[in-house]
N, C-alpha and C. Protein backbone atom coordinates (compact mmCIF):
# COMPACT_ATOMS: atom_id res chain seq x y z
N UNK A 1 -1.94 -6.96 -0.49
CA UNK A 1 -2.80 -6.98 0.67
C UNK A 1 -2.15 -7.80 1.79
N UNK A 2 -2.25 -9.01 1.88
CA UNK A 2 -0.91 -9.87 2.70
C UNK A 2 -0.23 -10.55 2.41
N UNK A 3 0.89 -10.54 2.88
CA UNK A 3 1.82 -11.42 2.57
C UNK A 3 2.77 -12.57 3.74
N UNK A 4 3.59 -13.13 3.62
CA UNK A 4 3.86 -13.89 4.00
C UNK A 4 5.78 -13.66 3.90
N UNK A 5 6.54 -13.26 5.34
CA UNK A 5 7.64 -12.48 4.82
C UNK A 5 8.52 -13.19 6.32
N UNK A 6 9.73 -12.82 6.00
CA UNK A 6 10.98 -13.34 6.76
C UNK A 6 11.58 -11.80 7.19
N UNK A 7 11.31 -11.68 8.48
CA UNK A 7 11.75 -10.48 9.10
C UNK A 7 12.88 -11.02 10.42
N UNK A 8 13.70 -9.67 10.53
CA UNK A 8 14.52 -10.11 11.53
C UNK A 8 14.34 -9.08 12.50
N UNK A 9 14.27 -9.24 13.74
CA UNK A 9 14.46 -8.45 15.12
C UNK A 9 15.43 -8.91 16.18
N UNK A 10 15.99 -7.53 17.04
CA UNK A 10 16.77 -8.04 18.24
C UNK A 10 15.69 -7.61 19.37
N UNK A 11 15.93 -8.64 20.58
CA UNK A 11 15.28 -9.10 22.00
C UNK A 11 16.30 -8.74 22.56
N UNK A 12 15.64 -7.57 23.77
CA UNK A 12 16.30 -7.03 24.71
C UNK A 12 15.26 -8.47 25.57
N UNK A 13 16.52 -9.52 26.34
CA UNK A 13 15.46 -10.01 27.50
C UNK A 13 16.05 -9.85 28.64
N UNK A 14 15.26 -9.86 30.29
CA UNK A 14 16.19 -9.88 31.52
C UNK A 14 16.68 -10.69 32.06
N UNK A 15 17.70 -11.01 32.28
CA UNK A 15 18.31 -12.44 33.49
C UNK A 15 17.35 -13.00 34.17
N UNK A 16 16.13 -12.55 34.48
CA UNK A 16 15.29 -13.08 35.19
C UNK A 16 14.86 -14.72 34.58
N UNK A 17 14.50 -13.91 32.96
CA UNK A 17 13.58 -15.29 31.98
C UNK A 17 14.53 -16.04 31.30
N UNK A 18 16.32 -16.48 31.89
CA UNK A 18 16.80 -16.87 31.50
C UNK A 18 16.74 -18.43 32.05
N UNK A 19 17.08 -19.03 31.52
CA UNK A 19 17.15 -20.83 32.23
C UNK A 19 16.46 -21.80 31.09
N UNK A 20 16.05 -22.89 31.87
CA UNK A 20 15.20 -24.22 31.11
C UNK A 20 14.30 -23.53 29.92
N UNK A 21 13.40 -22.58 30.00
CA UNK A 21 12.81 -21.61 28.95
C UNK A 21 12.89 -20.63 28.30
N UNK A 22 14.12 -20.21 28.01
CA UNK A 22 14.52 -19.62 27.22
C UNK A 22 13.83 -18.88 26.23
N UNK A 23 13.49 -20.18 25.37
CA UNK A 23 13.51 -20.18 24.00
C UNK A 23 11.68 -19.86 23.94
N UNK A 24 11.44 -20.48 24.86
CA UNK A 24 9.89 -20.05 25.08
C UNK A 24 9.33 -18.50 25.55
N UNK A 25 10.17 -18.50 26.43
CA UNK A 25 10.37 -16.87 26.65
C UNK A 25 10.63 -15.62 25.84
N UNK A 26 11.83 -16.13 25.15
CA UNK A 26 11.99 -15.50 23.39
C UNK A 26 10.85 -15.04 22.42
N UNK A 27 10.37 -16.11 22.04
CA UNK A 27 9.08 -16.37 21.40
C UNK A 27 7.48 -15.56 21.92
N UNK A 28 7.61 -16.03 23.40
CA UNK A 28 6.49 -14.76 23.91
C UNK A 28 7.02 -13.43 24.02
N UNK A 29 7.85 -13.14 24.52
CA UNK A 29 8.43 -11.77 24.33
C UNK A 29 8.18 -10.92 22.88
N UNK A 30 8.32 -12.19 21.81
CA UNK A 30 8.02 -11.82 20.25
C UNK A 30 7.19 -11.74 20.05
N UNK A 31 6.59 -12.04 20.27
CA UNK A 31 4.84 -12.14 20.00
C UNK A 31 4.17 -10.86 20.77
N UNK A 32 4.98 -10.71 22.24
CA UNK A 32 4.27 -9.83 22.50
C UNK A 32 4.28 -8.21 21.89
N UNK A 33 5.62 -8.18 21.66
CA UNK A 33 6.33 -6.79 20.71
C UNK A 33 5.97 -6.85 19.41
N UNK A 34 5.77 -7.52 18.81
CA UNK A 34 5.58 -7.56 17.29
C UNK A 34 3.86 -7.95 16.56
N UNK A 35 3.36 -8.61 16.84
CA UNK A 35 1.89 -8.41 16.71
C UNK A 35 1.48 -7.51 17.25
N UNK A 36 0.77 -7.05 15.83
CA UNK A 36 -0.25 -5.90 15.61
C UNK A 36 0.43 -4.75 15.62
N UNK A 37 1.42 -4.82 15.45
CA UNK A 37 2.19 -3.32 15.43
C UNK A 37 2.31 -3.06 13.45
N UNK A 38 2.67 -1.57 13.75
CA UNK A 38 2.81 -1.67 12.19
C UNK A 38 4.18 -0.84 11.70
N UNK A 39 4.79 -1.26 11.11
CA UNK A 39 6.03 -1.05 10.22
C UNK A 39 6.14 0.06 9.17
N UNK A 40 5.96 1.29 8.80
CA UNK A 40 6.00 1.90 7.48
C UNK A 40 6.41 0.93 6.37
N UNK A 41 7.61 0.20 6.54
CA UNK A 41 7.92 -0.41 4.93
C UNK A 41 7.35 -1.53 4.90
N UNK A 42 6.92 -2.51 6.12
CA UNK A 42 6.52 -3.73 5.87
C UNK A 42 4.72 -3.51 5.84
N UNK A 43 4.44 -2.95 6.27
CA UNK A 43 2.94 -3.29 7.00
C UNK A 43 2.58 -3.72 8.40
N UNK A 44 1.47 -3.93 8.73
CA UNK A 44 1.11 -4.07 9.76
C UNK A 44 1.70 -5.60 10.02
N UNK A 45 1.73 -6.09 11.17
CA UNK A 45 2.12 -7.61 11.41
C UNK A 45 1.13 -8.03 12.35
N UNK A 46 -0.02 -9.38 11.39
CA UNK A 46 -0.99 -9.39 11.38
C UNK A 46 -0.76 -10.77 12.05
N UNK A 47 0.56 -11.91 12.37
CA UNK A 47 0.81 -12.05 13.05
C UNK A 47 2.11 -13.54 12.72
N UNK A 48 2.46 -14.00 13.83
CA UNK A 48 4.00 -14.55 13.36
C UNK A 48 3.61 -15.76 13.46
N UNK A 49 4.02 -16.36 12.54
CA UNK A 49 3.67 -18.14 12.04
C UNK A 49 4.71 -19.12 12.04
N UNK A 50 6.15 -18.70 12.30
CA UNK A 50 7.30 -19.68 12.73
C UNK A 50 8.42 -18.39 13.30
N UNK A 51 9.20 -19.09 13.98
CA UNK A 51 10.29 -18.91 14.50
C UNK A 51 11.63 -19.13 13.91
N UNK A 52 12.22 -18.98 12.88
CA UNK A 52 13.27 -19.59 12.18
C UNK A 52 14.46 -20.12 13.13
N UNK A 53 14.83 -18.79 13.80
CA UNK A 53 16.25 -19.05 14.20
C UNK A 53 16.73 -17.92 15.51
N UNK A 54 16.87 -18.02 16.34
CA UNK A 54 17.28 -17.85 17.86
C UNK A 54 18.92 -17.65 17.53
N UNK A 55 20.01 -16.32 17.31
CA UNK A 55 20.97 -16.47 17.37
C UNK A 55 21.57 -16.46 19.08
N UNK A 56 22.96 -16.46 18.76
CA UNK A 56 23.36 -16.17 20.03
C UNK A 56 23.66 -14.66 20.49
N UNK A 57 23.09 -14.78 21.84
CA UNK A 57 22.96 -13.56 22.79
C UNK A 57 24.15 -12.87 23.16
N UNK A 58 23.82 -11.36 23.30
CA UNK A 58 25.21 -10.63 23.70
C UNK A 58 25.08 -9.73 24.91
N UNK A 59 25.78 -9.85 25.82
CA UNK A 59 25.67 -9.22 27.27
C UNK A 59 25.63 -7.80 26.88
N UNK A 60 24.69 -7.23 27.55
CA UNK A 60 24.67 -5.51 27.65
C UNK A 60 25.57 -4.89 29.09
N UNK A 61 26.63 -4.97 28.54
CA UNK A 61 27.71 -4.41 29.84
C UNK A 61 26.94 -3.07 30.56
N UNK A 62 27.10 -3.89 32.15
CA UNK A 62 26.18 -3.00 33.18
C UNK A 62 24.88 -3.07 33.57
N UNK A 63 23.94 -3.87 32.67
CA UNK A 63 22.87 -3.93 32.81
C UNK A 63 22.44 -5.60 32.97
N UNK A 64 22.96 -6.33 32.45
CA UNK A 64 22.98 -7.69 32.37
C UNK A 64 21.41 -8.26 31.80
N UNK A 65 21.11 -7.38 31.14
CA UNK A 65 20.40 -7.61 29.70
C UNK A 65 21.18 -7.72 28.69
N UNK A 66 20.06 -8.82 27.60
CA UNK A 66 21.10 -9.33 26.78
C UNK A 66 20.17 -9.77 25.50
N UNK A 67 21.02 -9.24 24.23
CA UNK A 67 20.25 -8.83 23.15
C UNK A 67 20.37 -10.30 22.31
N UNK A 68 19.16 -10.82 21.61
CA UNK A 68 18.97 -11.96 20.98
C UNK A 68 18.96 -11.58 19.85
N UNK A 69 19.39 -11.72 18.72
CA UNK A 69 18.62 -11.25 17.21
C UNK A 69 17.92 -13.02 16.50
N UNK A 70 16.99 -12.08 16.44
CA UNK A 70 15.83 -13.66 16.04
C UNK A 70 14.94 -13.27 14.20
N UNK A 71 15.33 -14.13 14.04
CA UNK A 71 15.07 -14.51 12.04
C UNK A 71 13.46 -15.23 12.77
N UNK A 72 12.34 -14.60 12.00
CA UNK A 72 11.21 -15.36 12.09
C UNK A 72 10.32 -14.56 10.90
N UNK A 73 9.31 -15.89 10.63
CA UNK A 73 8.12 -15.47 9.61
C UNK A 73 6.92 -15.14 10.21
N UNK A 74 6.11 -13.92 9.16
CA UNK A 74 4.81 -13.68 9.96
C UNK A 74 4.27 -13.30 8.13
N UNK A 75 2.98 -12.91 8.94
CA UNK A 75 1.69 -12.68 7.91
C UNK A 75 1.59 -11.20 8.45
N UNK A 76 1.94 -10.27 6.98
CA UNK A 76 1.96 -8.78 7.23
C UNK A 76 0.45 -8.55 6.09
N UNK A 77 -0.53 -6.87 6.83
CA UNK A 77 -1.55 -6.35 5.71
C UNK A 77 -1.17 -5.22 5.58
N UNK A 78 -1.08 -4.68 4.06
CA UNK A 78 0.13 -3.76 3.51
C UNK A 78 -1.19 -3.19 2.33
N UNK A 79 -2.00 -2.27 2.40
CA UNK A 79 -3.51 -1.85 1.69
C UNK A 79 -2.39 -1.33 0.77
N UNK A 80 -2.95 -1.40 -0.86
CA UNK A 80 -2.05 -0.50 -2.44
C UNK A 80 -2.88 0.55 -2.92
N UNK A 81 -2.44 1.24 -3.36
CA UNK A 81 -3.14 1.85 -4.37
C UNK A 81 -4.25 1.34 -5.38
N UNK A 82 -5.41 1.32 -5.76
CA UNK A 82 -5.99 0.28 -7.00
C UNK A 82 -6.04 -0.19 -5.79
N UNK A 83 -6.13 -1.00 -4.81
CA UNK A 83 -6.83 -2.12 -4.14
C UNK A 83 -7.78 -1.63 -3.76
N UNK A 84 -9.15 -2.81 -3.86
CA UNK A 84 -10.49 -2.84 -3.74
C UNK A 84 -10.88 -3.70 -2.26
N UNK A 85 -10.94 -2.88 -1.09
CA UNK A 85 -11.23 -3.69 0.10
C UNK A 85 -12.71 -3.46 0.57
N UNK A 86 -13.18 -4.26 1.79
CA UNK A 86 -14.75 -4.03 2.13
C UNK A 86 -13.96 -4.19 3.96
N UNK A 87 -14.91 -2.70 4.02
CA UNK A 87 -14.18 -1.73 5.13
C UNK A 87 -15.72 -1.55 5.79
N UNK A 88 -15.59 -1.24 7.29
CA UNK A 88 -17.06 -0.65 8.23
C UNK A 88 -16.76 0.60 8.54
N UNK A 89 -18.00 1.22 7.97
CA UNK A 89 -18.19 2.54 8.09
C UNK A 89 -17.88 3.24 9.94
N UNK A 90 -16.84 3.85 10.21
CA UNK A 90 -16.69 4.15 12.04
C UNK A 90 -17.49 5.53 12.47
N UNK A 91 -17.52 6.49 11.36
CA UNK A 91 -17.30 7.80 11.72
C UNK A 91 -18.02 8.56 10.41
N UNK A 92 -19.20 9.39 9.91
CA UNK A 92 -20.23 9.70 9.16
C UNK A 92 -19.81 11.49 9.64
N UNK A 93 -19.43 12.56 8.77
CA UNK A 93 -19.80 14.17 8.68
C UNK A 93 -20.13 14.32 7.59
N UNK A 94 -20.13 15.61 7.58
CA UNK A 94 -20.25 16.25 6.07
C UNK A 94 -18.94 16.30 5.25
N UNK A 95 -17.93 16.00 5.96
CA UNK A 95 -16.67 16.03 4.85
C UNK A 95 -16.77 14.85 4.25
N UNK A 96 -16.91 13.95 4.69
CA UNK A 96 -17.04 12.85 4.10
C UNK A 96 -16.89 11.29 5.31
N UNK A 97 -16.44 10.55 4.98
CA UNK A 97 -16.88 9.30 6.20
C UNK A 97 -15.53 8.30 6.29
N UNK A 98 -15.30 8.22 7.54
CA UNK A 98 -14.10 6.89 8.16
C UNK A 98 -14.54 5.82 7.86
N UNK A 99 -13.68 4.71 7.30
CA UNK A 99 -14.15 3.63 7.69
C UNK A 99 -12.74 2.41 8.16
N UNK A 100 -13.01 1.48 8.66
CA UNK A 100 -11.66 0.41 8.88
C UNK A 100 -12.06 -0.76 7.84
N UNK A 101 -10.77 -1.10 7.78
CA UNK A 101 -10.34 -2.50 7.31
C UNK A 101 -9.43 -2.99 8.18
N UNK A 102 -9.53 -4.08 8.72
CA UNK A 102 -8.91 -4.68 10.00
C UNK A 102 -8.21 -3.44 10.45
N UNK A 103 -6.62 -3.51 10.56
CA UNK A 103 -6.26 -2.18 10.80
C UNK A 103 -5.96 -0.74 10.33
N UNK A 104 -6.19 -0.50 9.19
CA UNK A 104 -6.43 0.29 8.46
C UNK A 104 -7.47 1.26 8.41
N UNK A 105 -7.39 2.75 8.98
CA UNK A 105 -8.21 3.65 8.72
C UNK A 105 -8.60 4.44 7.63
N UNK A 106 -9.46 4.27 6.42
CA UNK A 106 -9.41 4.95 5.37
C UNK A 106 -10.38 6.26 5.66
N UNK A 107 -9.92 7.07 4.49
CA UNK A 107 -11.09 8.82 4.70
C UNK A 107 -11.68 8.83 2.89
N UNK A 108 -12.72 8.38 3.32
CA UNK A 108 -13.41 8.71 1.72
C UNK A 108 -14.36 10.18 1.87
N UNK A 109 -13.56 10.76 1.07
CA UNK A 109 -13.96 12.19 1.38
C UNK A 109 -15.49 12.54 0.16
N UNK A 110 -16.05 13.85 0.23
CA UNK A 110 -17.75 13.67 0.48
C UNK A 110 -17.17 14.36 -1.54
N UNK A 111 -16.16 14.83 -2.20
CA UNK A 111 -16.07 14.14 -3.16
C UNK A 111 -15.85 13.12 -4.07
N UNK A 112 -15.30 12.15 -3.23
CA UNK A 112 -15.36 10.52 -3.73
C UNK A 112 -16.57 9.83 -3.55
N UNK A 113 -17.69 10.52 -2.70
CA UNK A 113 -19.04 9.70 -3.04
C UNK A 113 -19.94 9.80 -4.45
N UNK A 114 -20.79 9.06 -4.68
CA UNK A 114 -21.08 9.28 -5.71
C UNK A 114 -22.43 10.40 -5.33
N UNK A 115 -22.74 11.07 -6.68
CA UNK A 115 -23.62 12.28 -6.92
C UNK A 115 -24.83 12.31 -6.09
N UNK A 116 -25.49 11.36 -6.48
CA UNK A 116 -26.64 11.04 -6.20
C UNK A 116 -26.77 11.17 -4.17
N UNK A 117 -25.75 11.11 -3.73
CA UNK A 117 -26.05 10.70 -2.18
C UNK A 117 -25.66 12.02 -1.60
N UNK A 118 -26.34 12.57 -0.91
CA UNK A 118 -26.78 14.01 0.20
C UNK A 118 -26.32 13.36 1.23
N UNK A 119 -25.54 14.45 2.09
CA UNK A 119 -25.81 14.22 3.58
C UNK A 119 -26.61 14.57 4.23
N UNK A 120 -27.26 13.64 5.45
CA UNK A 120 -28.67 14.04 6.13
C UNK A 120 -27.76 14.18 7.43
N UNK A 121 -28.06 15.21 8.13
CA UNK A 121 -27.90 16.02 9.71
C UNK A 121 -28.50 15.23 10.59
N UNK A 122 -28.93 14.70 11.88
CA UNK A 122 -29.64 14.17 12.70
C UNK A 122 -28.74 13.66 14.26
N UNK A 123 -29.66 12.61 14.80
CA UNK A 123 -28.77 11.96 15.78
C UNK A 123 -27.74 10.78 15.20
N UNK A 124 -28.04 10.27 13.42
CA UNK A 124 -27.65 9.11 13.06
C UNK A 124 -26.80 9.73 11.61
N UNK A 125 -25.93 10.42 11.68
CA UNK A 125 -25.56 10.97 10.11
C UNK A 125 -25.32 10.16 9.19
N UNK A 126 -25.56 10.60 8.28
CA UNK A 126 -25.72 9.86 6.88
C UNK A 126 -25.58 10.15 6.03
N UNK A 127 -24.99 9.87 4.86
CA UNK A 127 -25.42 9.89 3.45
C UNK A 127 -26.20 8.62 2.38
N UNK A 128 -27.68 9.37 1.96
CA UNK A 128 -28.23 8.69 1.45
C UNK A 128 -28.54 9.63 0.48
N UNK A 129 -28.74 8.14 -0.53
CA UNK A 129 -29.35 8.50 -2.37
C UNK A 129 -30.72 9.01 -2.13
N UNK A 130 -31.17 10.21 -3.17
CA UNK A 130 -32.19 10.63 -3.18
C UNK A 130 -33.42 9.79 -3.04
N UNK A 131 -33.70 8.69 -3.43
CA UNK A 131 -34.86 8.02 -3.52
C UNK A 131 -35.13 7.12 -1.87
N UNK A 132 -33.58 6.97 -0.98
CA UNK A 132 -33.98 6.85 -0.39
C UNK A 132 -33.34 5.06 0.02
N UNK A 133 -32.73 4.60 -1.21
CA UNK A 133 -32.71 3.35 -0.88
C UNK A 133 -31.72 2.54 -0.68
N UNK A 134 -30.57 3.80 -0.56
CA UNK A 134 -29.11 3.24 0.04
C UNK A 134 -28.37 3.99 0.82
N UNK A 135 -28.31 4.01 1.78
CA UNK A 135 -27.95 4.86 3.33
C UNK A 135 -26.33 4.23 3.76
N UNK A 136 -25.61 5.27 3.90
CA UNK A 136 -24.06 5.01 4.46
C UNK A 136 -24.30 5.12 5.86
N UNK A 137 -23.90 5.12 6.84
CA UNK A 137 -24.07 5.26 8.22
C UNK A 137 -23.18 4.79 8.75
N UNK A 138 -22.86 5.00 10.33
CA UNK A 138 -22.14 4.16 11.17
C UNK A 138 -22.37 2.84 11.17
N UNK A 139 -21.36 1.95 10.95
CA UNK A 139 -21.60 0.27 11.08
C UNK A 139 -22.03 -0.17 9.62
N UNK A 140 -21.98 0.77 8.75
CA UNK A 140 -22.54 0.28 7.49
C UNK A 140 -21.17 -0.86 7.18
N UNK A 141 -21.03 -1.87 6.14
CA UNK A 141 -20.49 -2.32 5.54
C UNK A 141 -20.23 -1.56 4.01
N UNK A 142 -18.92 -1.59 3.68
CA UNK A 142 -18.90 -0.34 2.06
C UNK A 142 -18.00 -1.21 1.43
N UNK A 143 -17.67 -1.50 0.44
CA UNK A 143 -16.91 -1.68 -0.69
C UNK A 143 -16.33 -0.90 -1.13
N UNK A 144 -14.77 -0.31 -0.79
CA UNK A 144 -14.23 0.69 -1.96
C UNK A 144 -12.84 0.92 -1.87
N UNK A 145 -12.59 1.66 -3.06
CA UNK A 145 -11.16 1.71 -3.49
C UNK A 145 -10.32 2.13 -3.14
N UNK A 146 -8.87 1.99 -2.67
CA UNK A 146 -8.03 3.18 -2.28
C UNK A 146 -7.42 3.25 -3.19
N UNK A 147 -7.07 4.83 -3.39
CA UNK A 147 -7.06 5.60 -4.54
C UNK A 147 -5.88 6.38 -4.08
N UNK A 148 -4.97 6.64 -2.57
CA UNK A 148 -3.80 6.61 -2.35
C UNK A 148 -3.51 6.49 -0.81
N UNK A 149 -2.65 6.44 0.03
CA UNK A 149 -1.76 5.67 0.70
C UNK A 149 -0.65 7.10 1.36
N UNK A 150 -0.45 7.44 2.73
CA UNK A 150 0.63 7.85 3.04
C UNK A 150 1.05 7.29 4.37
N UNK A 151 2.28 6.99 4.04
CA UNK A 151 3.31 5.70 5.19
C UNK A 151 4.26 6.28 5.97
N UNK A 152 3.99 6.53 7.41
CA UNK A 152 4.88 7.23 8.44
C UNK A 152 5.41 5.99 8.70
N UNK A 153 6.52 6.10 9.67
CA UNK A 153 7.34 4.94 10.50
C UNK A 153 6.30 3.78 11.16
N UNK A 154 5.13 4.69 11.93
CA UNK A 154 4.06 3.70 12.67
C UNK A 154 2.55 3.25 12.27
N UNK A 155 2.38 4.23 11.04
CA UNK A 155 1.11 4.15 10.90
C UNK A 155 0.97 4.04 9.30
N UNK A 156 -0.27 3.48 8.67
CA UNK A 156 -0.30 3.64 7.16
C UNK A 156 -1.86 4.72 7.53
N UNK A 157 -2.24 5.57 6.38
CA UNK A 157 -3.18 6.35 6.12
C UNK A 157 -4.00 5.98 4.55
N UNK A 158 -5.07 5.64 4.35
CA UNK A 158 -5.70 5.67 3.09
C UNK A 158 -6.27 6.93 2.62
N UNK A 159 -6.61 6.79 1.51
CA UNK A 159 -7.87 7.82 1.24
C UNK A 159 -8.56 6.83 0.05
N UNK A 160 -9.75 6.85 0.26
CA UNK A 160 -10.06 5.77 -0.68
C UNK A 160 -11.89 6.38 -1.36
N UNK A 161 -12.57 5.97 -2.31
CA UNK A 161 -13.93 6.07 -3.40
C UNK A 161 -14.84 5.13 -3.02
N UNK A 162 -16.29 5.63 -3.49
CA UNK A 162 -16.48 4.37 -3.62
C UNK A 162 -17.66 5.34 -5.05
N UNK A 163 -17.00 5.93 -5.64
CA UNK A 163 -17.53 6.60 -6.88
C UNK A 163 -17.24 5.17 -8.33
N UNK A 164 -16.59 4.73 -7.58
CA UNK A 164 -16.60 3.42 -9.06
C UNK A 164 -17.58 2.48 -9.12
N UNK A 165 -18.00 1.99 -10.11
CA UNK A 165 -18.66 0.76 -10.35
C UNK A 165 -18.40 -0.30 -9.30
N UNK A 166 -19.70 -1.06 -8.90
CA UNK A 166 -19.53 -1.76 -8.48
C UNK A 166 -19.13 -1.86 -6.62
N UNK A 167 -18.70 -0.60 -6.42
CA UNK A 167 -18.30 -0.09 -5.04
C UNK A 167 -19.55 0.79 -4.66
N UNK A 168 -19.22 0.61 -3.01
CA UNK A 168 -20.73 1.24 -2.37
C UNK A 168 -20.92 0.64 -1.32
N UNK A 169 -22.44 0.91 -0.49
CA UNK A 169 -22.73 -0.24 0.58
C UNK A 169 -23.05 -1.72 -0.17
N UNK A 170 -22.42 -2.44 1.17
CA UNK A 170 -22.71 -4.36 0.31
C UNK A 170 -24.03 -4.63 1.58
N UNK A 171 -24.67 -5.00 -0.05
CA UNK A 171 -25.97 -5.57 0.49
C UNK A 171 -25.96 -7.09 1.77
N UNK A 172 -26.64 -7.21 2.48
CA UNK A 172 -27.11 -8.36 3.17
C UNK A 172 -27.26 -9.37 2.01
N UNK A 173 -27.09 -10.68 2.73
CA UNK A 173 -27.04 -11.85 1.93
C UNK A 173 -28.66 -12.01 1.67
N UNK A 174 -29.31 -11.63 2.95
CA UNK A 174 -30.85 -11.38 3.05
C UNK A 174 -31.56 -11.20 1.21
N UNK A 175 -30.77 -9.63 1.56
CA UNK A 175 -32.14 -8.53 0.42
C UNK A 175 -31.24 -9.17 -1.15
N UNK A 176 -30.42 -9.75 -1.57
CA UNK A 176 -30.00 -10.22 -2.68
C UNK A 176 -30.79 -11.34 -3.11
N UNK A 177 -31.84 -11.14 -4.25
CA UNK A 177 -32.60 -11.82 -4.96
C UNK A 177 -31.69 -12.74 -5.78
């Protein structure tokens, strides 16, 4: 789920942000390119927690930009297979329902729900259990599994259940006796 990793990147910066701040300039420049973006092999980069090491810069003949390669640590979220996350319901059809986990879009499709829950048609779609007493919806809070994972260059994709034990909507701290 996250981790804690030593990645390296090169900084295209301009002659402009060169001088007394440098190194400060570096650093925002990094921050600004690299948080929240997401990696196919690493994960998302959820965000950077030191700076290791600033090498030395190399002139881009003609342009007088000039490339830094910089060693730094960040905090990446990388969703597995078998992992059990609690995701908000975005998006309710009849195929089945979106939900996020920070950045992560999962599709729990309308055979990974469990039996018991119908979809209801209206202005507010839904799937709820026959009796009535547990409703999926937009903004719901859910508990559930991803069950698999496909990883382009920019984006990760879930597909995830919540047909297992224990997974489903999570109750309010409220209605828990």
């Amino acid at each position: 789920m996250f981790f804690h990793m030593v990645l390296e990147r090169n900084l295209l910066l301009h002659p402009r942000y060169f001088g007394p701040h440098l190194r400060e300039n570096l650093v925002m420049k990094l921050m600004k390119d690299v948080e929240g973006t997401c990696s196919g092999r690493h994960g998302f980069v959820v965000a950077i927690t030191a700076v290791d090491g600033i090498g030395k810069g190399e002139i881009r003949e003609g342009t007088g930009f000039v490339t830094f390669p910089v060693t730094y640590q960040c905090v990446l979220f990388r969703p597995f297979k078998g992992e059990v996350l609690e995701a908000v319901v975005t998006m309710v059809n009849k195929m089945g329902f979106f939900a996020e986990a920070g950045p992560v879009q999962i599709f729990v499709s309308s055979h990974l729900i469990p039996d018991d829950m119908d979809f209801q048609t209206g202005d507010m779609p839904n799937y709820t259990t026959s009796d009535g007493s547990v409703k999926i919806q937009s903004d719901s809070e859910v508990r559930l599994k991803i069950i698999g994972t496909r990883v382009d260059a920019t984006e990760i994709f879930c597909i995830g259940t919540i047909k297992d034990g224990f997974l489903g909507v999570i109750n309010d701290s409220d209605d828990v006796v």
